[in-house]
Structures are given as structure tokens and as C-alpha cells.
C-alpha atoms as a PDB file:
ATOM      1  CA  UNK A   1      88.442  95.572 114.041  1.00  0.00           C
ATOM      2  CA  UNK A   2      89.648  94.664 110.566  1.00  0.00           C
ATOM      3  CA  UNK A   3      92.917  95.739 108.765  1.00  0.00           C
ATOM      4  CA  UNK A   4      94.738  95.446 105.960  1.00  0.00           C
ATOM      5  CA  UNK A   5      98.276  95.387 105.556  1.00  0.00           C
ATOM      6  CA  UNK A   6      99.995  95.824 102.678  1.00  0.00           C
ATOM      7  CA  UNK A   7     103.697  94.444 103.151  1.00  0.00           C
ATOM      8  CA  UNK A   8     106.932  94.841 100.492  1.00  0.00           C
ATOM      9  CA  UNK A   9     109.398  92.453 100.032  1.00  0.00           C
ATOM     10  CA  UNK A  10     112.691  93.263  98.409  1.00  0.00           C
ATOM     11  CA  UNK A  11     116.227  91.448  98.167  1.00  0.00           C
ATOM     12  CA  UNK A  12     118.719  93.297  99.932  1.00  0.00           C
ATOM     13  CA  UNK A  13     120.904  95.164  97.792  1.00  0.00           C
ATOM     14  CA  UNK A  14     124.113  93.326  98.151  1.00  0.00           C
ATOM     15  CA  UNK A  15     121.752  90.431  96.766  1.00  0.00           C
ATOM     16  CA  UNK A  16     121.628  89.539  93.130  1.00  0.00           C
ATOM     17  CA  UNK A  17     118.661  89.693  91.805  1.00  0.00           C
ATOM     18  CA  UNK A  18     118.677  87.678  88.567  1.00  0.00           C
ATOM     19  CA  UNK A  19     114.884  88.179  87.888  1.00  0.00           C
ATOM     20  CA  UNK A  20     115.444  92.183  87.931  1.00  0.00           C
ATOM     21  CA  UNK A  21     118.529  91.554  85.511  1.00  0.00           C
ATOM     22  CA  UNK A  22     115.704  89.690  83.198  1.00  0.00           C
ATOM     23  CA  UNK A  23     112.998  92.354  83.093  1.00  0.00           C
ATOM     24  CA  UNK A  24     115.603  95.224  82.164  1.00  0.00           C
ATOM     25  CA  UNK A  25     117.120  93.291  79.089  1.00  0.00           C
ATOM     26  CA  UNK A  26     113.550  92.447  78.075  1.00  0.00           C
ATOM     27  CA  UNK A  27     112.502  96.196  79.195  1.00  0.00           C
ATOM     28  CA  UNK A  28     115.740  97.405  76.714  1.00  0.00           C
ATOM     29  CA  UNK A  29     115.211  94.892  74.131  1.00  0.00           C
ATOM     30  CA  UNK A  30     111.305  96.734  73.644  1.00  0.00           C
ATOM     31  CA  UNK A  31     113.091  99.717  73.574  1.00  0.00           C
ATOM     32  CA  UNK A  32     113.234 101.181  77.059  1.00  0.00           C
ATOM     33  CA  UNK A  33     116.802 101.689  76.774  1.00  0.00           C
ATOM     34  CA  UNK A  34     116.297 104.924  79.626  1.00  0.00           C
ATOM     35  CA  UNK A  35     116.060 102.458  82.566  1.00  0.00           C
ATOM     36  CA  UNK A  36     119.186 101.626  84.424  1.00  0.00           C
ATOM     37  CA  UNK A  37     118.393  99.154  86.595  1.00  0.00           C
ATOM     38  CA  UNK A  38     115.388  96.897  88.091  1.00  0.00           C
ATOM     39  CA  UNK A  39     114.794  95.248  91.677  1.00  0.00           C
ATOM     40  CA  UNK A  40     111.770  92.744  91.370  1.00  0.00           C
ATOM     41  CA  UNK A  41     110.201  91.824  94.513  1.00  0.00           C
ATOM     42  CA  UNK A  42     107.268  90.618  96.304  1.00  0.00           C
ATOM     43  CA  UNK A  43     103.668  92.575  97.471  1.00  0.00           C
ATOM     44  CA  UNK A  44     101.234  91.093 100.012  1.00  0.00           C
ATOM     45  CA  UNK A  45      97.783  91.838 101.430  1.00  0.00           C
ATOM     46  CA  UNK A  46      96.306  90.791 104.606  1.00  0.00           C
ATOM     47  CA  UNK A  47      93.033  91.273 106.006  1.00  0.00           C
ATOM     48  CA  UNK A  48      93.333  90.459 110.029  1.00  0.00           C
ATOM     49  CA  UNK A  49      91.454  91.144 112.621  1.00  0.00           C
ATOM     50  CA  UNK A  50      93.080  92.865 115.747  1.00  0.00           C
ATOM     51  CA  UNK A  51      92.018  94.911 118.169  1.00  0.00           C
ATOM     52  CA  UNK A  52      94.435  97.920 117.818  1.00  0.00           C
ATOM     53  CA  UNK A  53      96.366  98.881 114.827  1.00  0.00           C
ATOM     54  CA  UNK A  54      99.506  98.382 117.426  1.00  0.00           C
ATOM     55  CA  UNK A  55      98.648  94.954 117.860  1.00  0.00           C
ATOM     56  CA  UNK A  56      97.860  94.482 114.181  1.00  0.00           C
ATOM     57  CA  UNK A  57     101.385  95.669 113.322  1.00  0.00           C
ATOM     58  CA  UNK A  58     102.825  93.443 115.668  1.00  0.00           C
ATOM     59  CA  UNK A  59     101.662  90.469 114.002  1.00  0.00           C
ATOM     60  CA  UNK A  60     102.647  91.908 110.466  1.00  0.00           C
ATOM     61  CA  UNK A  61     105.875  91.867 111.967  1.00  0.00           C
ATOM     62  CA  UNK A  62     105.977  88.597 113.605  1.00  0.00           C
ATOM     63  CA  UNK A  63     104.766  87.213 110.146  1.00  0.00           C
ATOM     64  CA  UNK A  64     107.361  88.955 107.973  1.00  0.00           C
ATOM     65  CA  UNK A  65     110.082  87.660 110.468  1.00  0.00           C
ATOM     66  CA  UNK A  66     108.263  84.005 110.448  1.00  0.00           C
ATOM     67  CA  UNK A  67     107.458  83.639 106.813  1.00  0.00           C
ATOM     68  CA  UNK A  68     106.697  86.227 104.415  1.00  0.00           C
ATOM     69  CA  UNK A  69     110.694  87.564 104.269  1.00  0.00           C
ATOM     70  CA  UNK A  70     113.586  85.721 104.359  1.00  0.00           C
ATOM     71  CA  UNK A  71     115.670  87.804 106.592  1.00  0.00           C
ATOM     72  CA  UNK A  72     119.128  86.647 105.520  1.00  0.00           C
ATOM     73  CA  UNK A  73     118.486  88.294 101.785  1.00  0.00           C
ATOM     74  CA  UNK A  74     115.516  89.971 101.720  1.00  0.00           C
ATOM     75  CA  UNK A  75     114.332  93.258 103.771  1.00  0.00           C
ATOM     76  CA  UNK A  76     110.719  94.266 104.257  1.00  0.00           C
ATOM     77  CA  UNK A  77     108.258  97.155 104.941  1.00  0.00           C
ATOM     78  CA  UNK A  78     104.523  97.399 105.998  1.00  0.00           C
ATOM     79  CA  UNK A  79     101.952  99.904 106.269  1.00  0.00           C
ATOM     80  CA  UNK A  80      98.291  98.523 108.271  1.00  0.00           C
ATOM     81  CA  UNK A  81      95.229 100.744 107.839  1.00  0.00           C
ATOM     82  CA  UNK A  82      91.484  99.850 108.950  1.00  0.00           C
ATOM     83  CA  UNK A  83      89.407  98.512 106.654  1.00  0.00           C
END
């Protein structure tokens, strides 16, 4: 069976996150002065092909922990559905 998985990356939040800090002053400099703060980050899709969603979230996993996140400064969620 096919499914996709939609994974979010995000810096940890003891992390700087220099990119955020460059959207809000160019979110406040167009006049958005109401938002506080920004966190930029990263969003994935994979199609795979597994033959449980149990086993298809096992290999999101094991490529979040292999590749798609850094796990020293970035954290990650994932949510698999069939397609």
C-alpha cells in the first residue's frame, strides 16, 4: 500500500534561528508590527510504499533520524496516511 507522510522540521528552541529573525523584521517593516516572533522550518512529503501504516512510520522515523533532521538542533514530527 501507498502512503504519504508529511514530516515537520523545526530548530529546537534553545536554537537561534536567524532566518525566523529575518522574516519578522521584513514581516514588521510591511507593517505587521502584531507578530512577536517567527520559527522558520522545513516541510516534507513522501510517497512510500509499505505494507502497514506501522511499518510506514517506522521508516519515517528511521529517515528523520538518518537524514531529514539534524537531531542535535532540530526536532521533528510526522503524520502517514494512505494514499
Amino acid at each position: 500500500m501507498t502512503y504519504l507522510a508529511r514530516v515537520f522540521v523545526t530548530l529546537k528552541p534553545t536554537v537561534n534561528d536567524p532566518q525566523g529573525l529575518t522574516i519578522l523584521g521584513g514581516l514588521h517593516a510591511l507593517g505587521y508590527a502584531e507578530v512577536s516572533a517567527v520559527r522558520a522550518g522545513k516541510y516534507l512529503e513522501l510517497r512510500l510504499d509499505a505494507a502497514s501504516a506501522e511499518q510506514a512510520t517506522q521508516k519515517v522515523t528511521d529517515m528523520c533520524r538518518r537524514l531529514l533532521a539534524n537531531p542535535v538542533i532540530e526536532d521533528y514530527r510526522f503524520e502517514v496516511e494512505p494514499v
